[in-house]
Protein backbone atom coordinates (compact mmCIF):
# COMPACT_ATOMS: atom_id res chain seq x y z
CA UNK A 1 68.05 -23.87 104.83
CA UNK A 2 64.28 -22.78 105.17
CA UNK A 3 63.37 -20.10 102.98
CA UNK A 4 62.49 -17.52 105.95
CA UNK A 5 65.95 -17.81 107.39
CA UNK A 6 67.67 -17.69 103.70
CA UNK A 7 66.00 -14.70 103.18
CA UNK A 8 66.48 -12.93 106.94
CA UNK A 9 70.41 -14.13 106.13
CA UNK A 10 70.16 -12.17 102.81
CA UNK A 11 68.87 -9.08 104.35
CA UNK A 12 71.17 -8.92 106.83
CA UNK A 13 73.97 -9.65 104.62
CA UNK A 14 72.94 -7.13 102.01
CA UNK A 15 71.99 -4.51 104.36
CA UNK A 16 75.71 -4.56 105.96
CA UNK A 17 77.24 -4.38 102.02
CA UNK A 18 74.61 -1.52 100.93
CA UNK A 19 73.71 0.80 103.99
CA UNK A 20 76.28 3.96 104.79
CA UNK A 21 78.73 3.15 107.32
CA UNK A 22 81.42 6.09 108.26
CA UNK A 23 84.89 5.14 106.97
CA UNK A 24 87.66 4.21 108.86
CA UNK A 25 89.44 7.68 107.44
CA UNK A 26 87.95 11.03 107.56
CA UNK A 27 88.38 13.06 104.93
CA UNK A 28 90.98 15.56 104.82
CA UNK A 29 91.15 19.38 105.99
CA UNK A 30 92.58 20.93 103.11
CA UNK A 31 93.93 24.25 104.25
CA UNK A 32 93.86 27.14 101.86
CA UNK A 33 97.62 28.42 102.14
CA UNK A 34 96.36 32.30 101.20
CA UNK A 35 99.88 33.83 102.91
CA UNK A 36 102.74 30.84 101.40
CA UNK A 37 105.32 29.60 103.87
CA UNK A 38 104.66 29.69 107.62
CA UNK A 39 103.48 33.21 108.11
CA UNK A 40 99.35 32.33 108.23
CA UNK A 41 96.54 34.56 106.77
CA UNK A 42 94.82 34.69 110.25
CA UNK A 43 91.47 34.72 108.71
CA UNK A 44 88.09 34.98 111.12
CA UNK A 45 84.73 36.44 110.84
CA UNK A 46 83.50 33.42 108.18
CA UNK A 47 80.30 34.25 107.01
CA UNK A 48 78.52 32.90 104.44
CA UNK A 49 76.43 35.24 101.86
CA UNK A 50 75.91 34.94 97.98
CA UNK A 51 77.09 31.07 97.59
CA UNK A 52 80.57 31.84 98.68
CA UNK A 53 82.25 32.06 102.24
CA UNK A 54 83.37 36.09 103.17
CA UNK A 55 86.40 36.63 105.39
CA UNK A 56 89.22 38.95 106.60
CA UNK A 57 92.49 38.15 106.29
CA UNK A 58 95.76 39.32 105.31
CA UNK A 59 97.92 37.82 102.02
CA UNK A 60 101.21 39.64 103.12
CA UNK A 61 100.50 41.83 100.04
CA UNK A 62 97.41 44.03 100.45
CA UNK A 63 97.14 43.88 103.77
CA UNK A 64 94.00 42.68 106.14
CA UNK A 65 91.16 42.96 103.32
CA UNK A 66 88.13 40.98 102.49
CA UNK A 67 87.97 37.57 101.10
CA UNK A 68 85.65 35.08 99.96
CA UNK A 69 86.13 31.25 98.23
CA UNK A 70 84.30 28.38 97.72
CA UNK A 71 87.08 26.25 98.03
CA UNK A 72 90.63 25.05 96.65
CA UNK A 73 92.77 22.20 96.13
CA UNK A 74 95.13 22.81 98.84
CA UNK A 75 98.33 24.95 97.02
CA UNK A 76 95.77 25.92 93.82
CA UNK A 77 94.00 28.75 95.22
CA UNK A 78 91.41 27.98 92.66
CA UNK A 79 88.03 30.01 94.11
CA UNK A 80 89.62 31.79 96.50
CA UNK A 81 89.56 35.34 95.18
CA UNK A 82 90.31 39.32 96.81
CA UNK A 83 86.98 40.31 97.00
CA UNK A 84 87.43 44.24 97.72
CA UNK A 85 90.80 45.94 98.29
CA UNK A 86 89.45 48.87 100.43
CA UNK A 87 92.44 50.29 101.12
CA UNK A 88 95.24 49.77 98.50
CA UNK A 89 98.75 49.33 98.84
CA UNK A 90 101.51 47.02 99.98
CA UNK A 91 100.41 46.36 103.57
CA UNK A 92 98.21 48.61 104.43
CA UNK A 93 94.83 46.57 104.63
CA UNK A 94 91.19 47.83 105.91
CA UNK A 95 90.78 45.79 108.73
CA UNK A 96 87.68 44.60 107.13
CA UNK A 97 85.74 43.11 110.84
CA UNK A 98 81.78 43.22 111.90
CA UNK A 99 80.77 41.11 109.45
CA UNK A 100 76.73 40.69 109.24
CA UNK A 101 74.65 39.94 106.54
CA UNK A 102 70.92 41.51 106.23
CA UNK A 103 69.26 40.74 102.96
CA UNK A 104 70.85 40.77 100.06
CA UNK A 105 74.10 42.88 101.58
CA UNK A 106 76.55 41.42 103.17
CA UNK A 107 77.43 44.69 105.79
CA UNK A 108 81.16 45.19 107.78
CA UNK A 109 82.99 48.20 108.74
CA UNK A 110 86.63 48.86 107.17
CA UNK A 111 89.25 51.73 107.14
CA UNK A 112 89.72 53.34 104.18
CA UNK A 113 92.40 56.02 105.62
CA UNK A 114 90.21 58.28 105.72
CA UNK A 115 87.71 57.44 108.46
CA UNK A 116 88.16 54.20 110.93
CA UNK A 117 85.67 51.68 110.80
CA UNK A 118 83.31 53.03 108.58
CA UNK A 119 80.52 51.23 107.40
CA UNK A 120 80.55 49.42 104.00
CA UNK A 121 78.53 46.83 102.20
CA UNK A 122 78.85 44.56 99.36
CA UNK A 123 76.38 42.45 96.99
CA UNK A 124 79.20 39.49 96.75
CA UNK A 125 80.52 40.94 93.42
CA UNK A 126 84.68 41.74 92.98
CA UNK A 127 85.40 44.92 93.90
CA UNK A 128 81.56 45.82 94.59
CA UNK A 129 82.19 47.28 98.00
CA UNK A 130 80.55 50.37 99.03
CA UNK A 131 81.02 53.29 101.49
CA UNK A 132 77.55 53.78 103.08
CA UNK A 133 79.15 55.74 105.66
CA UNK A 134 80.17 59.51 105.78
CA UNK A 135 79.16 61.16 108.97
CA UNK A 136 80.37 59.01 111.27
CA UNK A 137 83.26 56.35 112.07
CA UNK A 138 83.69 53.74 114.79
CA UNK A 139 80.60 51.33 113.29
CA UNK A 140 80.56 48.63 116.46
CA UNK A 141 78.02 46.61 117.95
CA UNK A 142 75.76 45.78 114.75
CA UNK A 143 73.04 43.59 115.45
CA UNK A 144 70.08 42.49 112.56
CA UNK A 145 66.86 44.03 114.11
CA UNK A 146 64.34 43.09 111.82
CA UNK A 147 64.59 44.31 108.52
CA UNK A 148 67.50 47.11 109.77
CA UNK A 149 70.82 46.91 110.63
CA UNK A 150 71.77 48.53 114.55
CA UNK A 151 74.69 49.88 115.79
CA UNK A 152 76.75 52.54 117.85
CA UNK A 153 78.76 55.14 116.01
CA UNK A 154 81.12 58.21 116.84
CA UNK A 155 79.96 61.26 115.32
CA UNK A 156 79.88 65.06 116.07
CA UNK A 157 77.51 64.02 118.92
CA UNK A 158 79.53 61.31 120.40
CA UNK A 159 78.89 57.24 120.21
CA UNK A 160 75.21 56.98 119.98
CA UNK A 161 72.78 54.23 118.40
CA UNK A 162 72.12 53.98 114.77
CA UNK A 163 70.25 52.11 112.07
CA UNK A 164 70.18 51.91 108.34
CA UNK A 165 66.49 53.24 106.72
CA UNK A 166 64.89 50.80 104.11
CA UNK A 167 66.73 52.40 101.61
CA UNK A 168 69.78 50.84 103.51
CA UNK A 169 71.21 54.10 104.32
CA UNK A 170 72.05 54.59 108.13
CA UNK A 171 71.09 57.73 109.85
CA UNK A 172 71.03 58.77 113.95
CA UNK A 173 68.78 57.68 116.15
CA UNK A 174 68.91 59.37 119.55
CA UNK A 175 71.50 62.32 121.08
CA UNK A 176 70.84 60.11 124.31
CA UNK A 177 73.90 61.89 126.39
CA UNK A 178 74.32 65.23 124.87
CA UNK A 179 77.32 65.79 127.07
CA UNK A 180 79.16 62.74 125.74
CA UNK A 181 78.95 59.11 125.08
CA UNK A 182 76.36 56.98 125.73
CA UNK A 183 77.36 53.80 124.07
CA UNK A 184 74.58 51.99 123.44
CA UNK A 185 74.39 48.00 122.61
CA UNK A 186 72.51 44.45 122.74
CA UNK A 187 70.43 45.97 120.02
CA UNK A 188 66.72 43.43 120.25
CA UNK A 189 63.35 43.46 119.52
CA UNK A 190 60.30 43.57 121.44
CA UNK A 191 57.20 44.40 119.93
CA UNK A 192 56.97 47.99 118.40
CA UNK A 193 60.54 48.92 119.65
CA UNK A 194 63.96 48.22 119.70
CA UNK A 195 65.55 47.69 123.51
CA UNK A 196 69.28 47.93 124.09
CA UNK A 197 71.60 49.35 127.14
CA UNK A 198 72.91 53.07 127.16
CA UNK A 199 74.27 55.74 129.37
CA UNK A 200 72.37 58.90 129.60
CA UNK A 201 74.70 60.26 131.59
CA UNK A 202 73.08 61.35 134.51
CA UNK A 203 71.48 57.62 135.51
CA UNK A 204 74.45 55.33 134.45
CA UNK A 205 74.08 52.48 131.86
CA UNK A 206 70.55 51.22 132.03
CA UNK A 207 67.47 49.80 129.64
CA UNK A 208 66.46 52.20 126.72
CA UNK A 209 64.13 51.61 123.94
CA UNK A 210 63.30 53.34 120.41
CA UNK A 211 61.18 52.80 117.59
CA UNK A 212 63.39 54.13 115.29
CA UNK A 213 63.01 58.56 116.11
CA UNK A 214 64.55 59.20 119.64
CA UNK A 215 64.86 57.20 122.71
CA UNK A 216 63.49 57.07 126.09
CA UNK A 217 64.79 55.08 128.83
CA UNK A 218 62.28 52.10 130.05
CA UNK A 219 63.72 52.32 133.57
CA UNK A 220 66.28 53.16 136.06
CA UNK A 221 66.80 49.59 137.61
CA UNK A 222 70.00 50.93 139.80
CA UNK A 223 68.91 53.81 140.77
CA UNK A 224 71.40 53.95 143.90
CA UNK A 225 73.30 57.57 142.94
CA UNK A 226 76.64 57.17 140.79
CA UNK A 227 75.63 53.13 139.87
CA UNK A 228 74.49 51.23 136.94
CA UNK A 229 72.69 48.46 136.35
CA UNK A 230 74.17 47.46 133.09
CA UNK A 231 71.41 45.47 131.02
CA UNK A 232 73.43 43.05 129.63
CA UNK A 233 72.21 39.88 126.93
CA UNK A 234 69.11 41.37 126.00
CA UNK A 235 66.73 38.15 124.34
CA UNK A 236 63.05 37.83 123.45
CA UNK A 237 61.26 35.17 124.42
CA UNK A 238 57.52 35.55 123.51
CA UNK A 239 56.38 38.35 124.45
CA UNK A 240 59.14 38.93 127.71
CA UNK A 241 62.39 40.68 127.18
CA UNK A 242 65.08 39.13 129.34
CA UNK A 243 68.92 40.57 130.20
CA UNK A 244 71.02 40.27 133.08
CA UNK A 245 71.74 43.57 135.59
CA UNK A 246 72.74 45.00 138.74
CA UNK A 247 69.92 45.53 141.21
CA UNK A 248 69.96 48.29 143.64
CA UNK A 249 71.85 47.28 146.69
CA UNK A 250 72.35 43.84 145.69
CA UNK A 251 74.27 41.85 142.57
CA UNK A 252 73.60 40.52 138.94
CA UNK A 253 70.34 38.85 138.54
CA UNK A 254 67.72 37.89 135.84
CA UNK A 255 65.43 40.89 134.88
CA UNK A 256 62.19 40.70 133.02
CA UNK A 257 59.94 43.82 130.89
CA UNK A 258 57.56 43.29 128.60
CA UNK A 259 55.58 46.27 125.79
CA UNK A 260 54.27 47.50 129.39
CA UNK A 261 57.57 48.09 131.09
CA UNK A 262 60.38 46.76 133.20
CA UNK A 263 58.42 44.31 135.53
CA UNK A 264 61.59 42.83 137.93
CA UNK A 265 63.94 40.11 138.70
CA UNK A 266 64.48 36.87 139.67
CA UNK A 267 66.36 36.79 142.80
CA UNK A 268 68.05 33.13 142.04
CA UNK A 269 70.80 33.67 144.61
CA UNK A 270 68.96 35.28 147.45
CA UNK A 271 70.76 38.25 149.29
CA UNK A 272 73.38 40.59 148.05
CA UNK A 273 75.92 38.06 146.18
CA UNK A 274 74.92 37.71 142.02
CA UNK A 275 73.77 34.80 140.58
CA UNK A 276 75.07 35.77 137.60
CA UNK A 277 72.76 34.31 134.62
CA UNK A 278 74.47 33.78 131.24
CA UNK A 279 74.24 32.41 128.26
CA UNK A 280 70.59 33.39 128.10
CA UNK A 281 68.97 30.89 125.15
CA UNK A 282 66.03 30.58 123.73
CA UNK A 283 65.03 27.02 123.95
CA UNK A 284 61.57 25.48 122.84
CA UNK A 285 60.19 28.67 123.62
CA UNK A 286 61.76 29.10 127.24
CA UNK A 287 64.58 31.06 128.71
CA UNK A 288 67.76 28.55 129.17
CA UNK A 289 70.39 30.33 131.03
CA UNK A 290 72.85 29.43 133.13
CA UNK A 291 73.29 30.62 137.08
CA UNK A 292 75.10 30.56 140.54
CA UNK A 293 73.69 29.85 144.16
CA UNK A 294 75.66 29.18 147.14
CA UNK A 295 73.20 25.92 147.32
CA UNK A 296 74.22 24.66 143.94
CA UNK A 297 77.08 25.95 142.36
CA UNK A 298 77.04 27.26 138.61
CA UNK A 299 74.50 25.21 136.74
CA UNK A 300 71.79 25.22 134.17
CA UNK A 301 68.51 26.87 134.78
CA UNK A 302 65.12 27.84 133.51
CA UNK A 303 62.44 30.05 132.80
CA UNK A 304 59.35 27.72 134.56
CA UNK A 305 57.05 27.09 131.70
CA UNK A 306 54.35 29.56 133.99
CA UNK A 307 56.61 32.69 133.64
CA UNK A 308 56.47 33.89 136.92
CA UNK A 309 59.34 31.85 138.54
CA UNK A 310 62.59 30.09 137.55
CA UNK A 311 63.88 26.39 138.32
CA UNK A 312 66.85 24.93 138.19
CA UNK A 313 66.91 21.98 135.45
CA UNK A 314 69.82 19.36 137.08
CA UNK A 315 73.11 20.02 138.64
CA UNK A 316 75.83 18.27 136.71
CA UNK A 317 78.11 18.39 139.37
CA UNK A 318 76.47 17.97 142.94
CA UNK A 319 76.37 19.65 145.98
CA UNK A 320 77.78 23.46 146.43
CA UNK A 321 80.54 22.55 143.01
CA UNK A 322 80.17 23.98 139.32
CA UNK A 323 79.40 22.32 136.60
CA UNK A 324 79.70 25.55 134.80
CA UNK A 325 77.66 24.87 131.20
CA UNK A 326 78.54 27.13 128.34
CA UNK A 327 77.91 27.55 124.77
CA UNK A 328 73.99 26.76 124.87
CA UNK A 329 72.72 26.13 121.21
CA UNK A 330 69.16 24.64 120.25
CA UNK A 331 69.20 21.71 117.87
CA UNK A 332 65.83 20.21 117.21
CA UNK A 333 64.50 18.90 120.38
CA UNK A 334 67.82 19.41 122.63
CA UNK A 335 70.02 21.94 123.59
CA UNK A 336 73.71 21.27 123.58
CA UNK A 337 76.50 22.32 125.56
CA UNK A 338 79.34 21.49 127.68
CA UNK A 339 80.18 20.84 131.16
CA UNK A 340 82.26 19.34 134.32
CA UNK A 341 80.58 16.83 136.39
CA UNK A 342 83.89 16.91 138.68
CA UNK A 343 85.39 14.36 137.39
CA UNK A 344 85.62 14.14 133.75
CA UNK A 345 86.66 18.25 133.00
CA UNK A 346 84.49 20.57 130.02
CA UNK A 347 82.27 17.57 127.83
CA UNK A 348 79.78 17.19 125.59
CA UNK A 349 76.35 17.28 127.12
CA UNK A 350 72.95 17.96 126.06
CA UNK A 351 69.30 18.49 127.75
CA UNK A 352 65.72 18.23 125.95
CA UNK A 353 64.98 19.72 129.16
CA UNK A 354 63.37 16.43 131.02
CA UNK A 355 66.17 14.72 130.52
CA UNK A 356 69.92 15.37 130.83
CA UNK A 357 73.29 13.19 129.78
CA UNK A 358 76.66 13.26 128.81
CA UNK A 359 77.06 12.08 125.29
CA UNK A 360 80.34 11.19 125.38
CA UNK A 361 83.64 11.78 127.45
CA UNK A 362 85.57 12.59 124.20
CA UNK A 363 89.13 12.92 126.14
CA UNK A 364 89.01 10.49 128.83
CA UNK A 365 90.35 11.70 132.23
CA UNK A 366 90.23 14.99 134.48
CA UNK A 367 91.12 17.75 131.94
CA UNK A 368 88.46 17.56 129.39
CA UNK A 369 87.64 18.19 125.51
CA UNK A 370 86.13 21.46 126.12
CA UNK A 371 83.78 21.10 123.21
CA UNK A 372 82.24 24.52 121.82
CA UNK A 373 80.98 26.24 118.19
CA UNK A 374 78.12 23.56 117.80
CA UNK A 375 76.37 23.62 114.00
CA UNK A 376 73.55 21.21 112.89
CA UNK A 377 73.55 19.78 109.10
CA UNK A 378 71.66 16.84 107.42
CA UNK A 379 71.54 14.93 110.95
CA UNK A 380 74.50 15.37 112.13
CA UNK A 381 76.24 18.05 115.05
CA UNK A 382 79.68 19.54 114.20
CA UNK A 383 81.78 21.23 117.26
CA UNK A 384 85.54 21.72 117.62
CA UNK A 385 87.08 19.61 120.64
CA UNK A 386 90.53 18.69 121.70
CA UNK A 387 90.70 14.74 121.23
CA UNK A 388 93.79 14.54 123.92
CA UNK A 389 96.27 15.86 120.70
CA UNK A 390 94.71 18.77 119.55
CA UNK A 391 91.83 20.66 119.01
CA UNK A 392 90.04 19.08 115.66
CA UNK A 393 86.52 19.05 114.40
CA UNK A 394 84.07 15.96 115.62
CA UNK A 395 80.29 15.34 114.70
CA UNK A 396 78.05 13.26 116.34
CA UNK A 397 74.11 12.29 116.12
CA UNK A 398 73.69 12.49 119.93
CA UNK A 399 75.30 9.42 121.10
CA UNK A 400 78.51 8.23 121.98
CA UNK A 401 78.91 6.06 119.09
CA UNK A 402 78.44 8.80 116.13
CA UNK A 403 80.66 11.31 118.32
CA UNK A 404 83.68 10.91 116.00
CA UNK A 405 86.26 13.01 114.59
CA UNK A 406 84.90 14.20 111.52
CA UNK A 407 88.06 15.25 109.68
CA UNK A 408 91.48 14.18 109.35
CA UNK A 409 94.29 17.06 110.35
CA UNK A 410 97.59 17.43 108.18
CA UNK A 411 100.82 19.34 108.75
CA UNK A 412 102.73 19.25 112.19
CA UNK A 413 100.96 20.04 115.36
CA UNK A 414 97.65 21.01 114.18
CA UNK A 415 95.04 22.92 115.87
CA UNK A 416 91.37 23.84 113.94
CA UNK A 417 88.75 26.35 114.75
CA UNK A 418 88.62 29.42 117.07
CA UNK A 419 86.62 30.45 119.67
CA UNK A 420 86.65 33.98 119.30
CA UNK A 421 84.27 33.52 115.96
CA UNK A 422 82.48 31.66 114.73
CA UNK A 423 84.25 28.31 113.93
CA UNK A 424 82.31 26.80 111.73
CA UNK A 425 80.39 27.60 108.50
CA UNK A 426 78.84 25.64 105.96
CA UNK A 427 78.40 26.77 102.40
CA UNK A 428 75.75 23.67 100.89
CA UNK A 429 77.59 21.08 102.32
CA UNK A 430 80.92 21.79 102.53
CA UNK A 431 82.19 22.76 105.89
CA UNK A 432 84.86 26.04 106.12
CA UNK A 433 86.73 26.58 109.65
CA UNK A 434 90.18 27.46 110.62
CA UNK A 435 93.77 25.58 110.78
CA UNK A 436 96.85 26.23 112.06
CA UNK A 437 100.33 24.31 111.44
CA UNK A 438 103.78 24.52 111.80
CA UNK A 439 104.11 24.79 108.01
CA UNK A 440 101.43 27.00 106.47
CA UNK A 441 100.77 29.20 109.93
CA UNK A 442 97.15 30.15 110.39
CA UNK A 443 94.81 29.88 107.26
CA UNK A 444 91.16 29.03 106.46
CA UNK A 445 90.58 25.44 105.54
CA UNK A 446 87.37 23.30 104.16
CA UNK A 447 86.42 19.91 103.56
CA UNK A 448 83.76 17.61 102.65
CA UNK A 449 82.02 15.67 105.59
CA UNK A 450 80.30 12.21 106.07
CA UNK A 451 77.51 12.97 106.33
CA UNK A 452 74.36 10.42 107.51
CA UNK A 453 72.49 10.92 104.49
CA UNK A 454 75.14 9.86 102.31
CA UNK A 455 76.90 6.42 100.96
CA UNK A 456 80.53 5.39 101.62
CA UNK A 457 81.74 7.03 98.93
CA UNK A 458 79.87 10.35 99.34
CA UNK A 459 76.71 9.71 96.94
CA UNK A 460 73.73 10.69 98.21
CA UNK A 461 71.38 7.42 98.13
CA UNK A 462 68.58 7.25 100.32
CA UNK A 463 68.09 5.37 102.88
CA UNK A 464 64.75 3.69 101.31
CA UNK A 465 66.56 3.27 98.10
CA UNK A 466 69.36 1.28 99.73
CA UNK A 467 66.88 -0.81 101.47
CA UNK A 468 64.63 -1.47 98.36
CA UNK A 469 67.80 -2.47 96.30
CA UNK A 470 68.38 -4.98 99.39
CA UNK A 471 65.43 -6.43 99.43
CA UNK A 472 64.70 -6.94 95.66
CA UNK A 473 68.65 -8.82 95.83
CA UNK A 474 67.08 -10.49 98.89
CA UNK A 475 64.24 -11.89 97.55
CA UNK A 476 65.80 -12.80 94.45
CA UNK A 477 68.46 -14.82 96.02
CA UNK A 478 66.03 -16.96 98.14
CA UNK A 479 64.36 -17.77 95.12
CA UNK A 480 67.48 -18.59 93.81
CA UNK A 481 67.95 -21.00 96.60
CA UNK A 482 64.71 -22.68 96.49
CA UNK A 483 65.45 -23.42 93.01
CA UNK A 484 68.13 -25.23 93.59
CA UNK A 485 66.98 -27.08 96.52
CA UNK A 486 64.38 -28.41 94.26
């Protein structure tokens, strides 16, 4: 054999021995059985904050309280620890919910007994969870502006906005409807000020902003007597604010305001009937949303790169039908979501905004995987889908050759994740979601995924390492062979 082809059939041969492949098996979901027999925790609101993963959840002894582990044999418990017990006794639980870290607190309201959903925080330490709250109950609505924590409250002046100071302390803003509630929310920046919806009152729910002392309203978009417009998924992109509302006379459409004011809308579906734009998304910095026209259906749209005009960016599913996208979420240079072309039901799709394609019809047929709760780590995409058994985790690296299960479910009919929070949360790179079973009911559960950067067996070789081992062996086995040839 020549010596070029001797060593070309080295490399080859080497390469296939030494570079990571994904096993045949996934590893396991080992379920954390925090409530033992069939009755399930029913944990949600995983966060993670001070190298472990927070949750509420309820033992069947102390009631819903907070949580946090960094994982445990399944049966062991080993890590999995009662991090506050708010409200003591045999079933009476806190109802810790809200969860939202800012800095180094981790904040969430609770009920202690003696006010409902109050506001506490904790540092991560056992039994290091602190009131913060006193004048006011009903904490909803938080949102991380900045370097402060928003929210509505009930207090002797109704539901009206507040923040915590920089000593972390929260305190009023605004008495915006001195007659009653005003309930503001969609807490965002812009510039100097915060921007969120409220109800004066007198001119229904519309845009307000604050820096912090008092409010004043940035404009009466409905101004139609009795009506609202009802600013609705307030983003910043650049230097634009956009939401969704109700304009005067006519239906939901895409508004605009920048530091100078409330400049307008987009009228996407033109005439009185509401486009409807959701999911608004911040995508290499332009507005991703998705909208309705009579023309088109529900599909994805845009933000034209100009400012002054939107575009529509394909329609999945032609003519005057829906593709319907949901669950928009950046990663690197494409944005991720799912769809229905017509014929294949909810999929996993993605855009980098030139170019669109389905990655992969996960559960062939009409009904569809429905694939949602997207999170990017070392390479690789984790989402919860239902393979055409259950709903179980996948991952994939954009095509549909790496869109694979990533985990293997135990325990009779199995379901995993939740779309009501968020599904999935990594703590280094270990993964913590949710699974149910017939056996252990509802708990939280965690493994250890494949990831690309890693070896067969979970080592974390490099990619130029493996190929540098392969072809030193290479080179030394053609010599090999030309030694013996002469």
């Amino acid at each position: 054999m020549p010596a070029k082809r001797s060593l070309t059939a080295a490399i080859v041969l080497l390469l296939a021995v030494a570079i990571p492949v994904r096993g045949a098996t996934p590893p396991i979901l080992q379920q954390i059985d925090l409530r033992p027999l069939t009755d399930g925790a029913n944990p949600d609101h995983l966060i993670s904050f001070a190298g472990k993963i927070f949750f509420s959840a309820d033992d069947g002894t102390h009631g819903r309280e907070l949580w946090r582990t960094d994982g445990a044999a399944d049966a062991t418990h080993a890590g999995t620890e009662l991090a506050c017990d708010i409200r003591p006794g045999a079933g009476l639980g806190s109802s810790p919910h809200n969860l939202i870290v800012l800095g180094d607190w981790l904040y969430f309201s609770a009920d202690s007994g003696e006010a409902r959903n109050d506001l506490y925080r904790t540092n991560g330490a056992i039994d290091d969870c602190e009131r913060i709250g006193s004048t006011f109950e009903n904490m909803a609505n938080p949102r991380v502006v900045g370097d402060q924590l928003w929210f509505n409250a009930n207090s002797s002046d109704g539901i009206e906005p507040w923040m915590t100071t920089s000593a972390g302390t929260p305190a009023q803003v605004a008495n915006i409807n001195p007659s009653g509630d005003s309930y503001p929310s969609e807490f965002t920046k812009l510039g100097a000020y915060v921007y969120f919806n409220a109800d004066n009152g007198t001119d229904g729910y519309e845009l307000w902003k604050s820096n912090g002392t008092g409010a004043t309203i940035v404009a009466n978009i409905n101004d139609d007597p009795g009506e609202s417009s009802y600013p609705a998924e307030l983003i910043t992109v650049g230097n634009t604010l956009y939401f969704r509302a109700r304009t005067p006379g006519g239906g939901y459409e895409l508004m605009h305001a920048t530091a100078s004011g409330y400049d307008g809308y987009f009228d996407i579906n033109e005439g009185s009937e509401s486009s409807s734009p959701s999911s608004l998304t911040n995508f290499k910095g332009q507005l991703y949303f998705t909208a309705f026209t009579e023309e088109n259906g529900n599909e994805l749209w845009r933000v034209a790169s100009s400012g002054t005009s939107v575009e529509r960016v394909t329609d999945i599913n032609p003519g005057i039908n829906s593709s319907y996208p949901q669950f928009l979420t950046p990663i690197g240079d494409w944005l991720y979501f799912n769809a229905d072309d017509g014929s294949g039901g909810y999929e996993l799709w993605r855009t980098n905004g030139t170019t669109t394609e389905l990655i992969k019809d996960i559960w062939t047929g009409p009904s569809g995987s429905y694939p949602f709760g997207f999170v990017e780590h070392d390479g690789a995409v984790f989402f919860i889908a239902n393979s055409g058994t259950a709903y179980t985790m996948f991952q994939t690296t954009g095509t549909a050759e790496s869109t694979v299960e990533a985990v293997t479910t135990t325990g009779t009919n199995p379901y995993v994740g939740c779309e009501c929070y968020t599904a999935i949360v990594f703590l280094g790179d270990r993964i913590f979601t949710y699974l149910g079973n017939t056996e252990y009911g509802y708990e939280v559960a965690f493994f250890d995924p494949l990831l690309p950067s890693t070896n067969r067996d979970g080592s974390g070789l490099s990619t130029a390492l493996i190929l540098g081992a392969a072809l030193t062996a290479a080179a030394g086995l053609t010599m090999r062979m030309r030694a013996a040839k002469w």
